[in-house]
Structures are given as structure tokens and as C-alpha cells.
C-alpha atoms as a PDB file:
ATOM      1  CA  UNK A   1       0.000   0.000   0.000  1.00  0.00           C
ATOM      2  CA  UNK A   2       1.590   3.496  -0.984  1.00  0.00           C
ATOM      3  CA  UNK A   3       0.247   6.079   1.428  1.00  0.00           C
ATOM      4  CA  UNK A   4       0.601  10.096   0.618  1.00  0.00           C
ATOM      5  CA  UNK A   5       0.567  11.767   4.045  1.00  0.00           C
ATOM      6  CA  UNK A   6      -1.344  15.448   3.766  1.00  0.00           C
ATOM      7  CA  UNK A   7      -0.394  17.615   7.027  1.00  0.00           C
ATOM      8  CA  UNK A   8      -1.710  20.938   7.204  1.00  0.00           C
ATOM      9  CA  UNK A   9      -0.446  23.421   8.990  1.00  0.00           C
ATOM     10  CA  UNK A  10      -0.729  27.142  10.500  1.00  0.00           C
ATOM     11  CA  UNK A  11       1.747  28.699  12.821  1.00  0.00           C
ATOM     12  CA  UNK A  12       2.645  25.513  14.572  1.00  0.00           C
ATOM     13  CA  UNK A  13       6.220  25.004  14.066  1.00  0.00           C
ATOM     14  CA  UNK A  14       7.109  24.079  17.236  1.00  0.00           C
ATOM     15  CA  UNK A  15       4.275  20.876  17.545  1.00  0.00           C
ATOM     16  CA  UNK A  16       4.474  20.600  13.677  1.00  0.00           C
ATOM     17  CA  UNK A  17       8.282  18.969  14.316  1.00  0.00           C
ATOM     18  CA  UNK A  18       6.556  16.770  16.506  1.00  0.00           C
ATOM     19  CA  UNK A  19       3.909  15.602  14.197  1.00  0.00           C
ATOM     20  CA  UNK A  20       6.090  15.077  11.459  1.00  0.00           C
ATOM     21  CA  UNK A  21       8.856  12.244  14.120  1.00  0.00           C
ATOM     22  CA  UNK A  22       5.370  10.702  14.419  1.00  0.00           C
ATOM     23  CA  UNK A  23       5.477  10.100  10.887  1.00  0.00           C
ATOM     24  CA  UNK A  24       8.507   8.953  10.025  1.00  0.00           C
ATOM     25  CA  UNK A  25       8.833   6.804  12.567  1.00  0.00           C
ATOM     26  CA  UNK A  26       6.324   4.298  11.601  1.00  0.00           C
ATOM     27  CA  UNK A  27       6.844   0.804  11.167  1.00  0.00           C
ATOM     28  CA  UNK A  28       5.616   1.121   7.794  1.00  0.00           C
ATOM     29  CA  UNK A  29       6.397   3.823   6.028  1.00  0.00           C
ATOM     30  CA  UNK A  30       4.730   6.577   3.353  1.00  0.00           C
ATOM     31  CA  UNK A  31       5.646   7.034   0.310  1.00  0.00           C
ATOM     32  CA  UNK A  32       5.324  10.651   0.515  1.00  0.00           C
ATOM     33  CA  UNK A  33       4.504  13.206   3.472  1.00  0.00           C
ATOM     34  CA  UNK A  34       3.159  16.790   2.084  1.00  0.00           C
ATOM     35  CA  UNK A  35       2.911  19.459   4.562  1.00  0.00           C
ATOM     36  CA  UNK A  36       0.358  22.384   3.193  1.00  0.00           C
ATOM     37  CA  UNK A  37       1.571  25.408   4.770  1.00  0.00           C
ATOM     38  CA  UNK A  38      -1.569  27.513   5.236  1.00  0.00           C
ATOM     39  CA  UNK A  39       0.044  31.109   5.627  1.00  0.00           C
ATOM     40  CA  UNK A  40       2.021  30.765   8.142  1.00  0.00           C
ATOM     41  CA  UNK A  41       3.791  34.093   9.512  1.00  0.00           C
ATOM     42  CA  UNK A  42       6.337  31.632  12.236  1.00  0.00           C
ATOM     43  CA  UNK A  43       8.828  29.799  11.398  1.00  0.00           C
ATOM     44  CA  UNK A  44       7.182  26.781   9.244  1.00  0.00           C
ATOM     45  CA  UNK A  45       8.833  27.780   6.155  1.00  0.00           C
ATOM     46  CA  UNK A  46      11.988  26.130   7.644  1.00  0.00           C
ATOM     47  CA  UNK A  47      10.722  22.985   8.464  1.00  0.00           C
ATOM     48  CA  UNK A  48      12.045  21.347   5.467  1.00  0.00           C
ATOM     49  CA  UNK A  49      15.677  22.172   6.958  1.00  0.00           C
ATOM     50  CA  UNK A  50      14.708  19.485   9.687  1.00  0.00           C
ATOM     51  CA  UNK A  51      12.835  17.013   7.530  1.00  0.00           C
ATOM     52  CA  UNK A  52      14.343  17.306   4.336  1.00  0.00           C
ATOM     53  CA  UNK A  53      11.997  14.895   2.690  1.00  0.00           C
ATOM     54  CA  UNK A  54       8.860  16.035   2.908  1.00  0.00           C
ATOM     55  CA  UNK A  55       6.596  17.552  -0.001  1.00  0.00           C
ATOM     56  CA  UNK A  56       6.664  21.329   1.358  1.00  0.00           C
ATOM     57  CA  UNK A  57       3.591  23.930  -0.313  1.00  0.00           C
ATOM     58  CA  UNK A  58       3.055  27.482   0.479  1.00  0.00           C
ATOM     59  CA  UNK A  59      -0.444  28.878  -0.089  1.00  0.00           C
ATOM     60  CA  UNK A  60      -2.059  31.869   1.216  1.00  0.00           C
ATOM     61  CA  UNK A  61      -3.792  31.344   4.378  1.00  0.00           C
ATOM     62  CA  UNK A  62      -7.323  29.899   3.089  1.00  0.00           C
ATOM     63  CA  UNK A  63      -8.237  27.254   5.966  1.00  0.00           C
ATOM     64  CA  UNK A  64      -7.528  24.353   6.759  1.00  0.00           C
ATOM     65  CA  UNK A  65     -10.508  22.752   4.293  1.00  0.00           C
ATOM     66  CA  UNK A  66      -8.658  24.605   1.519  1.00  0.00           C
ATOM     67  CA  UNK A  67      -4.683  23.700   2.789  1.00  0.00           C
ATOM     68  CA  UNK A  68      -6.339  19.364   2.942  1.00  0.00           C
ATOM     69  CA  UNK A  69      -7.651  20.323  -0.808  1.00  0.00           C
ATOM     70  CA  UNK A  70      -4.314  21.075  -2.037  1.00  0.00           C
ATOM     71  CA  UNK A  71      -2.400  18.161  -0.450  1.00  0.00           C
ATOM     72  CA  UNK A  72      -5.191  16.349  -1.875  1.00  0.00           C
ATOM     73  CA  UNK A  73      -4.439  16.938  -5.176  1.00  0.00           C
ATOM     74  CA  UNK A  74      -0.795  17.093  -5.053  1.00  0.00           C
ATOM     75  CA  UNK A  75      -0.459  13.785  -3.810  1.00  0.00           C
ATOM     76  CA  UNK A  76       0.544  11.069  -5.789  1.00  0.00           C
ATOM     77  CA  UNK A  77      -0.798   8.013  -3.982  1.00  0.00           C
ATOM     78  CA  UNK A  78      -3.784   6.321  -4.034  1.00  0.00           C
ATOM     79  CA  UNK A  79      -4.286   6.460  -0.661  1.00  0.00           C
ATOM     80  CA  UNK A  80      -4.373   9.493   1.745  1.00  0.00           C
ATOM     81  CA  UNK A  81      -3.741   9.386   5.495  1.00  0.00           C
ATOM     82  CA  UNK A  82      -4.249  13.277   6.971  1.00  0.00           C
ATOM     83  CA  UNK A  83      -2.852  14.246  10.513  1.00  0.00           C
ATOM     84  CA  UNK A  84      -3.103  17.468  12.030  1.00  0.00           C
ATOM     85  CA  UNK A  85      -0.030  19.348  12.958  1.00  0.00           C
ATOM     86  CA  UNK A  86      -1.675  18.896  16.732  1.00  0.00           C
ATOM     87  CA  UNK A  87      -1.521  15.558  16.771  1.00  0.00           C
ATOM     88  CA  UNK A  88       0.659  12.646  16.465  1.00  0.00           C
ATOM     89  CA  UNK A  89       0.228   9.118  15.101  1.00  0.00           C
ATOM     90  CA  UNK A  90       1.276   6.100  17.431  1.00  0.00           C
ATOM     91  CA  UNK A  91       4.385   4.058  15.187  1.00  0.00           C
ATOM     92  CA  UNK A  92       2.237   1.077  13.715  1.00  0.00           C
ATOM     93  CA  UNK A  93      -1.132   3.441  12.727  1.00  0.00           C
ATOM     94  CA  UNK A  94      -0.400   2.957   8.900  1.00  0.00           C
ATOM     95  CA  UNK A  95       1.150  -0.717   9.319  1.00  0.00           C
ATOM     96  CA  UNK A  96      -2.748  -1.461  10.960  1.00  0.00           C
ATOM     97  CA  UNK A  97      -4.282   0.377   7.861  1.00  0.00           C
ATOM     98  CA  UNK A  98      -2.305  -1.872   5.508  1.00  0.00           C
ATOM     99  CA  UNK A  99      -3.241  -4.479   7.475  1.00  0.00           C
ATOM    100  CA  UNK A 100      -6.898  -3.863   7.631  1.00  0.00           C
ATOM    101  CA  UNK A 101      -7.281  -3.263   3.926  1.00  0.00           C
ATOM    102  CA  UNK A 102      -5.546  -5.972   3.020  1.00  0.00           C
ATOM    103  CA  UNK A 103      -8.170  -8.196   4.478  1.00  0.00           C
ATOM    104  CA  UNK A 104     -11.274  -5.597   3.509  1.00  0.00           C
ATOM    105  CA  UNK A 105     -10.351  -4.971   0.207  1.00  0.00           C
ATOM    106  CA  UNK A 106     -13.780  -3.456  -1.113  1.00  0.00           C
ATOM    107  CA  UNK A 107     -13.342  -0.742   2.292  1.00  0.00           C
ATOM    108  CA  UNK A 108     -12.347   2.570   0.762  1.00  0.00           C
ATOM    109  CA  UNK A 109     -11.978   4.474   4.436  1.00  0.00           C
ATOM    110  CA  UNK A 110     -10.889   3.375   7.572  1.00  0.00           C
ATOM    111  CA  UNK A 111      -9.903   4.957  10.482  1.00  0.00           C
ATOM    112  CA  UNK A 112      -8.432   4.624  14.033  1.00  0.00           C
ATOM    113  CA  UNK A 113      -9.846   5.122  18.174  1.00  0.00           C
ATOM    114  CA  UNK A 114      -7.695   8.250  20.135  1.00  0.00           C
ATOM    115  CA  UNK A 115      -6.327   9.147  22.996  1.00  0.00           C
ATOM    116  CA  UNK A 116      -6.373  12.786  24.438  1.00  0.00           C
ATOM    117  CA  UNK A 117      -4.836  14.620  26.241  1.00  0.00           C
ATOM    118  CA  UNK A 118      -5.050  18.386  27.765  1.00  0.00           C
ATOM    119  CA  UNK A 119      -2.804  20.509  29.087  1.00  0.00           C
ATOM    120  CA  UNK A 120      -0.527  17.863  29.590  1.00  0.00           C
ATOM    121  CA  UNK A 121      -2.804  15.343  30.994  1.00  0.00           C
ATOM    122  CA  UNK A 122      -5.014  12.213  29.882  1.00  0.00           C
ATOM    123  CA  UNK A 123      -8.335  13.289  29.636  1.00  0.00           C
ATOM    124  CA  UNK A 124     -11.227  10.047  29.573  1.00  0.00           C
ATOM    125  CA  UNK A 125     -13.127  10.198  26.194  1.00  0.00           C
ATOM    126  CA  UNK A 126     -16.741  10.774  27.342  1.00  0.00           C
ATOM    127  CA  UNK A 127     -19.316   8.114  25.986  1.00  0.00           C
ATOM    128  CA  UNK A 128     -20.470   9.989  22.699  1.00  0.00           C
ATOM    129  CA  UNK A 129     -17.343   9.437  20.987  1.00  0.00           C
ATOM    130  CA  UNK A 130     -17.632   5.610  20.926  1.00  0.00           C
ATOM    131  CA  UNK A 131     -16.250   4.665  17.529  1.00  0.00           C
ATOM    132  CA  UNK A 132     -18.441   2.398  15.219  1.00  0.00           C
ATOM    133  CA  UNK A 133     -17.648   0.768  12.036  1.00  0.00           C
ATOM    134  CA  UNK A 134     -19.551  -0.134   9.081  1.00  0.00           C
ATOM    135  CA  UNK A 135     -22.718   1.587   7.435  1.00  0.00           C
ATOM    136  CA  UNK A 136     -22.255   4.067  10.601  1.00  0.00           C
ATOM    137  CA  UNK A 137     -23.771   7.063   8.514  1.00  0.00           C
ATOM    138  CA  UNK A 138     -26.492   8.215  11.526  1.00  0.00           C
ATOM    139  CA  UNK A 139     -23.897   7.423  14.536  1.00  0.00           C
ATOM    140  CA  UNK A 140     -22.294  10.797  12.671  1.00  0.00           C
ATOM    141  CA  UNK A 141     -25.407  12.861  12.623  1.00  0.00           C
ATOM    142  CA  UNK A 142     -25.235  14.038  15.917  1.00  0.00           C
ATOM    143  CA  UNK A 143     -21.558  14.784  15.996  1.00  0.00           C
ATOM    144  CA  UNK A 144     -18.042  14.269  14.558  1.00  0.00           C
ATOM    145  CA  UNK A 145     -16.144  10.851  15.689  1.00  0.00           C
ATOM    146  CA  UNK A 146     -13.924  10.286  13.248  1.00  0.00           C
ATOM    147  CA  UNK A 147     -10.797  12.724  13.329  1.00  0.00           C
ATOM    148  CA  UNK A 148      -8.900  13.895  10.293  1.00  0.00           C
ATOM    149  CA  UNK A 149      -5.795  12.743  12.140  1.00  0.00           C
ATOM    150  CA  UNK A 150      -7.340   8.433  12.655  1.00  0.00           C
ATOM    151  CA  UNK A 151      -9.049   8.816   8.844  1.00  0.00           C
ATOM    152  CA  UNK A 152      -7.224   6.920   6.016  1.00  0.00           C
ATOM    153  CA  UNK A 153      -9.127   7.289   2.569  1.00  0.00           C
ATOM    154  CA  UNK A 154      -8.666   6.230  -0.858  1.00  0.00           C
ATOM    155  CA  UNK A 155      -8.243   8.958  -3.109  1.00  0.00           C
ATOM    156  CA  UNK A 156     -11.588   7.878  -5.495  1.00  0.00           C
ATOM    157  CA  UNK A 157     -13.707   8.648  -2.128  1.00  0.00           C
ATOM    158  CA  UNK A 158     -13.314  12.400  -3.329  1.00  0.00           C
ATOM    159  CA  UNK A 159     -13.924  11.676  -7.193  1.00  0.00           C
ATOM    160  CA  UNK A 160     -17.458  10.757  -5.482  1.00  0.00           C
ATOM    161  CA  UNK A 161     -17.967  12.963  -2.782  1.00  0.00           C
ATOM    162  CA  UNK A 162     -16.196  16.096  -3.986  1.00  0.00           C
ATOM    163  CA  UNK A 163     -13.530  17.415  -1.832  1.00  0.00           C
ATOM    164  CA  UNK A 164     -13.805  19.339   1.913  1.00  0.00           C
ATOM    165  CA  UNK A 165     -15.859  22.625   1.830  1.00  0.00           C
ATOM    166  CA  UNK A 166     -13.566  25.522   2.301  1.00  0.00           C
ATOM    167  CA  UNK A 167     -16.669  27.549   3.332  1.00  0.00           C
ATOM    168  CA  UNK A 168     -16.429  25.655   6.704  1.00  0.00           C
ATOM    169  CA  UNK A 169     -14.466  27.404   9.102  1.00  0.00           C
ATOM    170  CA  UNK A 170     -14.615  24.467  11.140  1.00  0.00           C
ATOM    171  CA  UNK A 171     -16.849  20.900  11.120  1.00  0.00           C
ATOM    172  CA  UNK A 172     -15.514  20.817   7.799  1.00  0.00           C
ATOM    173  CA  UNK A 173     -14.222  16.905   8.921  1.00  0.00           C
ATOM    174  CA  UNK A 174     -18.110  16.227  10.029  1.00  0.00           C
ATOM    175  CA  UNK A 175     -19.093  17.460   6.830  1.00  0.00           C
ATOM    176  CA  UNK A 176     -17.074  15.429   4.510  1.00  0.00           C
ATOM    177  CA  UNK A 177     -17.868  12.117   6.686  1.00  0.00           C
ATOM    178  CA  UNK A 178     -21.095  12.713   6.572  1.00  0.00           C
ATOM    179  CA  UNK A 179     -20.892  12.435   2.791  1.00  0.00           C
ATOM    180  CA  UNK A 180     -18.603   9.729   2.866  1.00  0.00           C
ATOM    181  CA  UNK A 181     -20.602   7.529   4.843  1.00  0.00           C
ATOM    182  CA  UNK A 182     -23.646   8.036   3.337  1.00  0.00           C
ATOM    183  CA  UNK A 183     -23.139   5.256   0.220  1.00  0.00           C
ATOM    184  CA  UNK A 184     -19.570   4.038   2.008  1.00  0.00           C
ATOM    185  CA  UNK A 185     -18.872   1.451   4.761  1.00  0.00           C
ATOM    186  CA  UNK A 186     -16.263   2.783   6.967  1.00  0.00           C
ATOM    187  CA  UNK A 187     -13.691   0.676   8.943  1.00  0.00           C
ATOM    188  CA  UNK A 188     -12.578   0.358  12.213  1.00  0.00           C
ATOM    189  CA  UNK A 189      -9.796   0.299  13.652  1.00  0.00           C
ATOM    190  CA  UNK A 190     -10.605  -0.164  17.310  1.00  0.00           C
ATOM    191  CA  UNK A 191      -7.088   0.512  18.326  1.00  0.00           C
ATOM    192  CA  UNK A 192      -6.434   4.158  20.107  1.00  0.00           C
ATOM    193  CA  UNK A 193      -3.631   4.787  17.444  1.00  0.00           C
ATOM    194  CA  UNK A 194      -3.106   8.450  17.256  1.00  0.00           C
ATOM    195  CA  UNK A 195      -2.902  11.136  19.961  1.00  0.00           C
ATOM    196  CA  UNK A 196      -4.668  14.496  20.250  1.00  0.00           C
ATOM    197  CA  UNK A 197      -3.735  17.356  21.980  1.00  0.00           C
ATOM    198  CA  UNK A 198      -6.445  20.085  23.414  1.00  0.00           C
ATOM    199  CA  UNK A 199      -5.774  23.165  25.318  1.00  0.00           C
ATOM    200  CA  UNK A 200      -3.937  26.002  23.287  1.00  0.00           C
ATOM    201  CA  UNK A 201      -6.082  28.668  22.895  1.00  0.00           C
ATOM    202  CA  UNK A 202      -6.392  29.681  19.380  1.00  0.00           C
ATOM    203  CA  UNK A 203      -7.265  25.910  18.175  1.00  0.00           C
ATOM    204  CA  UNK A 204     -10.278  26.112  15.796  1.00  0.00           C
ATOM    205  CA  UNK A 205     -12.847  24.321  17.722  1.00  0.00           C
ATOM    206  CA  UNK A 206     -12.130  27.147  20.823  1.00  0.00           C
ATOM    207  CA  UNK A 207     -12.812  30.083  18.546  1.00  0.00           C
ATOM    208  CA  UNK A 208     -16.327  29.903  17.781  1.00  0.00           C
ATOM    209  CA  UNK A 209     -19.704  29.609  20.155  1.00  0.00           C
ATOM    210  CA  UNK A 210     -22.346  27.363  18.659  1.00  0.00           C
ATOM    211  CA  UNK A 211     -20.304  24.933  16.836  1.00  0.00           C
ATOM    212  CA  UNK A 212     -24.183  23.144  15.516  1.00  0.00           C
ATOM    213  CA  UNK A 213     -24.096  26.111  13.522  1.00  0.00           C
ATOM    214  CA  UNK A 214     -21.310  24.637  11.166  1.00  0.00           C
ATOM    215  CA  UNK A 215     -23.026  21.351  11.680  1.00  0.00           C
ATOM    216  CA  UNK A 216     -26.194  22.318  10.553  1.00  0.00           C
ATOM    217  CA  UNK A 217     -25.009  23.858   7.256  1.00  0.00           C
ATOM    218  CA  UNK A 218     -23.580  20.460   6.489  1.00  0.00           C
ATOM    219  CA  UNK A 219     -26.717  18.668   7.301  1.00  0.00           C
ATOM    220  CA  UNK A 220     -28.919  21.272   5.085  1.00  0.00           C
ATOM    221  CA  UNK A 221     -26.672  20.382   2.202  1.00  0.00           C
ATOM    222  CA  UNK A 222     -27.849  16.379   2.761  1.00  0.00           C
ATOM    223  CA  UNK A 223     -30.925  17.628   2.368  1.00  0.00           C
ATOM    224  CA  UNK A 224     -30.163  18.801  -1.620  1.00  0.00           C
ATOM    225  CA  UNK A 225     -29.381  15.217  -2.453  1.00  0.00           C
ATOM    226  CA  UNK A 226     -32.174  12.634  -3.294  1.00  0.00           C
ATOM    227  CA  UNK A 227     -31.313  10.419   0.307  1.00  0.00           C
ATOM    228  CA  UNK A 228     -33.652   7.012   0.864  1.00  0.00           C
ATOM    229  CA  UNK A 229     -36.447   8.101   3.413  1.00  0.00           C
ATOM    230  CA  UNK A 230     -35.103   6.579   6.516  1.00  0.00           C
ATOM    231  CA  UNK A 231     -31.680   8.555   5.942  1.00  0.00           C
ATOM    232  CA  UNK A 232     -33.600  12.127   5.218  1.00  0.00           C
ATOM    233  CA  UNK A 233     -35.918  11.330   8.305  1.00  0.00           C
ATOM    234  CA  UNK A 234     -33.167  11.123  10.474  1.00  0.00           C
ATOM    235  CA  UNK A 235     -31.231  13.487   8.778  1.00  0.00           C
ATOM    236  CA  UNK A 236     -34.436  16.137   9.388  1.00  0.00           C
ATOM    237  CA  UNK A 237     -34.830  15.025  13.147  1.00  0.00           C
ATOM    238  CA  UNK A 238     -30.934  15.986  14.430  1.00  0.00           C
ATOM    239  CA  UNK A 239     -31.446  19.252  12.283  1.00  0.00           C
ATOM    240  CA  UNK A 240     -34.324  19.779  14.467  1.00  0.00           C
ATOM    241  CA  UNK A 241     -32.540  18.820  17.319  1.00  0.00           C
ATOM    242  CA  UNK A 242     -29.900  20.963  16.716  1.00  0.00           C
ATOM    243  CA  UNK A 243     -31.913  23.673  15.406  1.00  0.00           C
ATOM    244  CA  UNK A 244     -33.669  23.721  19.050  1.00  0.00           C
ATOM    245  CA  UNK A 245     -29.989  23.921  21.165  1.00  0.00           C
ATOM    246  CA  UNK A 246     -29.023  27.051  18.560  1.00  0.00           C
ATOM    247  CA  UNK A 247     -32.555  28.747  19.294  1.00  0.00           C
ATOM    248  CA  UNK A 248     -31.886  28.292  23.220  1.00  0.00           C
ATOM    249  CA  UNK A 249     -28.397  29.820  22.390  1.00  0.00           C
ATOM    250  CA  UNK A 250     -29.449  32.472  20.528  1.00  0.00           C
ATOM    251  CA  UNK A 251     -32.276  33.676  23.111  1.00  0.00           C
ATOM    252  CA  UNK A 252     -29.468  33.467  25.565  1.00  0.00           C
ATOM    253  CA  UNK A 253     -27.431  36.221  23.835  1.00  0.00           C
ATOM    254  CA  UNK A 254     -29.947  38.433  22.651  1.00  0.00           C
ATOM    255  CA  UNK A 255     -29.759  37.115  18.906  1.00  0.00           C
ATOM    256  CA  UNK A 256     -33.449  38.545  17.808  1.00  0.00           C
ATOM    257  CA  UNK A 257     -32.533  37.749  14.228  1.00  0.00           C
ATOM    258  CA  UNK A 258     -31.205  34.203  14.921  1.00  0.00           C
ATOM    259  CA  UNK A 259     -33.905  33.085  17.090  1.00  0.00           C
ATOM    260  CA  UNK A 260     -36.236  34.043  14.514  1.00  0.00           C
ATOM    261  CA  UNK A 261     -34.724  32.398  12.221  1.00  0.00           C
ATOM    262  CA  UNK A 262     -34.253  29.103  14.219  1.00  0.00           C
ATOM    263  CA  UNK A 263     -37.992  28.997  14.810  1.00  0.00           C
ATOM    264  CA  UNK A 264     -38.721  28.990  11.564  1.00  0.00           C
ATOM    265  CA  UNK A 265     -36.473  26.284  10.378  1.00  0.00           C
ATOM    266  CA  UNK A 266     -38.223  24.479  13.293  1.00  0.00           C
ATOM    267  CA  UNK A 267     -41.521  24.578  12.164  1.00  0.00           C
ATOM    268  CA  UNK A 268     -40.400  23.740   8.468  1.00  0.00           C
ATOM    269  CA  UNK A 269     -38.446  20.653   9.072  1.00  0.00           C
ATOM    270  CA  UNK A 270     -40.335  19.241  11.936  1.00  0.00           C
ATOM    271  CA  UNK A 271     -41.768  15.629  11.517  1.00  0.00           C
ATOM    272  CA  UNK A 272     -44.940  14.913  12.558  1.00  0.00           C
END
């Protein structure tokens, strides 16, 4: 199996250095690792002085949807593991992937359990990030359990599905699994296999309040595609859900225009 490795990366040289050892110190090793340097104004642009190999792009800071696009289609492989510059893969993560696909050969995606840990210590995953495998399309309606950094894909997943939406700011990774496990199976790996680390302050998922707000733009685009009943019916009942935490949100803060527009959406995509 030849694996390109797509890293993106913005103003984290220091914990970039240490995703990248992760990489090449796997058992079994990638073919090609391309870090996407998403604008950075530190010192990533020198990175290639310490790891010499790697595939190194500059692009003006577009996101981290748009930085994935790019290694996407630079990459020569036709298979594509992606790790954040946060995180780092435990030695034998692709050697299981080879592994795996080797005996699931019709599996296009597969992907790996996490640990986590925060400020420097372990932190328990809490129940509603159990990992599932197979036709596990509604066990991601509610939320995102597969991270960029566990997810290994084959590179004709995005001939089908199109690539990640660089209009999301963030939950651009629920978006795209949502898609992907719509008409795919999806394997597991029920091995904790990479580590992620929380805490710093200007990661993506600290910036913004109401996350479901990301989450229901992906789910509204489901709804422009011709789904089989049971899907859309579950499809319209989280966006309910979710539409319902938002409104609560948005009375919260004095959001007249929000609310408003939360009831609505309510009322039109409530089942009876």
C-alpha cells in the first residue's frame, strides 16, 4: 500500500516537528509526506531544513478545508492518510491500515480510536465518541467521531464525494464524513492509534460559540441530495434537534434575528 501523508499546517512550528517524528517513525512507512503550509507568519517555512523529505507547499492562508484540498491533489498516492499538525500518530497506525485493507479490500476508508490529552494530561473520552464501524452514517449525525488525524481514505472517495468545503471554518471533517458515509462502509480500527492534543487557545474548535451552527449547514446540504427516506428522516430530526440547542443559544445572547430564524427552520423541518 503506498500512502501520501497530507499535514496541514498554521503557525505551529514548534508541535508541527513533533507531528512530522510521528510520521517517520512508523513501522511502515509513506511514500510521501506533504505538509500544506496555510500562511504561516512563524517559522514553518523552515521545516524542510529538519525534515528534508517532505513535499513542502506554500499557499495563502485559506483554511484548513482549503490547505487538505491542495495536499489532496498534489499527492501522488492512491491512498491518503491526513494528521493534524496537533496531533501525532502512534508508530504502527499505517502498518494497521495496511493491514486492515488488506483483508477488507472493497473498504475505501478506515480509520483509528484516540487518545487525548489536555494541558498535559489524559483526559477520559466521554461516551459519545464511541467509535463504530460499518454503514455508521447516523452514529455521525449528531456529531463528529472520526478525526482527520485516525481517517485513512482512498483517493476515489473524493472523485465521489467532492472534496472538503472551504466555506467551513470548522466541522468541515463532520461534513465530509457525513458524505462519505452516506453510500460508504467505513472501517474500524478499534485501536487508540493516534494522539490528540487540546488546550492552546487559538485551536479552531475554541474560537467559535455554537459549533451546531457549522453542523447544521452540512446537514442542510444532505438535504439537496435525493437520500432514501429513513436517511432524510433522520437526517431532518438531528437538524431539528440541533436547530432547538441554537434557538436556546441564541435567546441566551440576545440574537433577535437568529432566534427568529431558528424557529422557523423548526416549524419547516419538523416531523410529525
Amino acid at each position: 500500500m503506498e500512502i501520501s501523508v497530507v499535514i496541514p499546517s498554521y503557525n505551529r512550528y514548534d508541535v508541527l516537528k513533533r507531528a512530522l517524528s510521528s510520521v517517520y517513525s512508523q513501522t511502515l512507512k509513506p511514500k510521501e509526506v506533504i505538509v500544506i503550509d496555510d500562511g504561516s507568519t512563524d517559522e514553518t517555512s523552515q521545516i524542510k531544513n529538519l525534515f528534508p523529505k517532505i513535499r513542502y507547499f506554500y499557499q495563502k492562508n485559506g483554511g484548513v478545508s482549503s490547505a487538505r484540498n491542495l495536499g489532496i491533489k498534489e499527492s501522488t498516492c492512491e491512498w491518503v492518510a491526513f494528521l493534524d499538525s496537533d496531533d501525532t500518530w502512534h508508530e504502527d497506525k499505517l502498518a494497521n491500515h495496511a493491514e486492515f485493507h488488506k483483508n477488507f479490500p472493497d473498504i475505501r476508508m478506515s480509520y483509528t480510536d484516540e487518545k487525548w490529552i489536555r494541558d498535559g494530561a489524559l483526559v477520559k473520552m466521554p461516551k459519545k465518541f464511541r467509535k463504530f464501524g460499518g454503514s455508521i452514517f447516523t452514529e455521525c449525525l449528531s456529531h463528529c467521531i472520526i478525526a482527520p488525524s485516525a481517517a485513512l481514505l482512498h483517493k476515489e472517495i473524493f472523485e465521489d464525494v467532492g472534496e472538503f468545503d472551504e466555506s467551513l471554518e470548522v466541522c468541515e471533517d463532520y461534513d465530509m464524513w457525513l458524505r462519505v458515509s452516506l453510500e460508504n462502509k467505513i472501517g474500524l480500527i478499534d485501536e487508540k492509534l493516534i494522539t490528540k492534543y487540546g488546550g492552546c487557545d487559538d485551536q479552531l474548535s475554541a474560537k467559535h460559540w455554537g459549533m451546531d451552527r457549522f453542523r447544521v449547514r452540512a446537514l442542510e446540504k444532505l438535504l439537496t441530495l435525493e437520500l432514501p427516506k429513513e436517511k432524510k428522516e433522520h437526517v431532518l430530526k438531528t437538524l431539528v434537534q440541533k436547530y432547538a440547542l441554537l434557538l436556546k443559544g441564541a435567546i441566551k445572547y440576545d440574537r433577535i434575528t437568529e432566534s427568529n430564524e431558528y424557529k422557523i427552520k423548526i416549524q419547516r423541518y419538523k416531523i410529525e
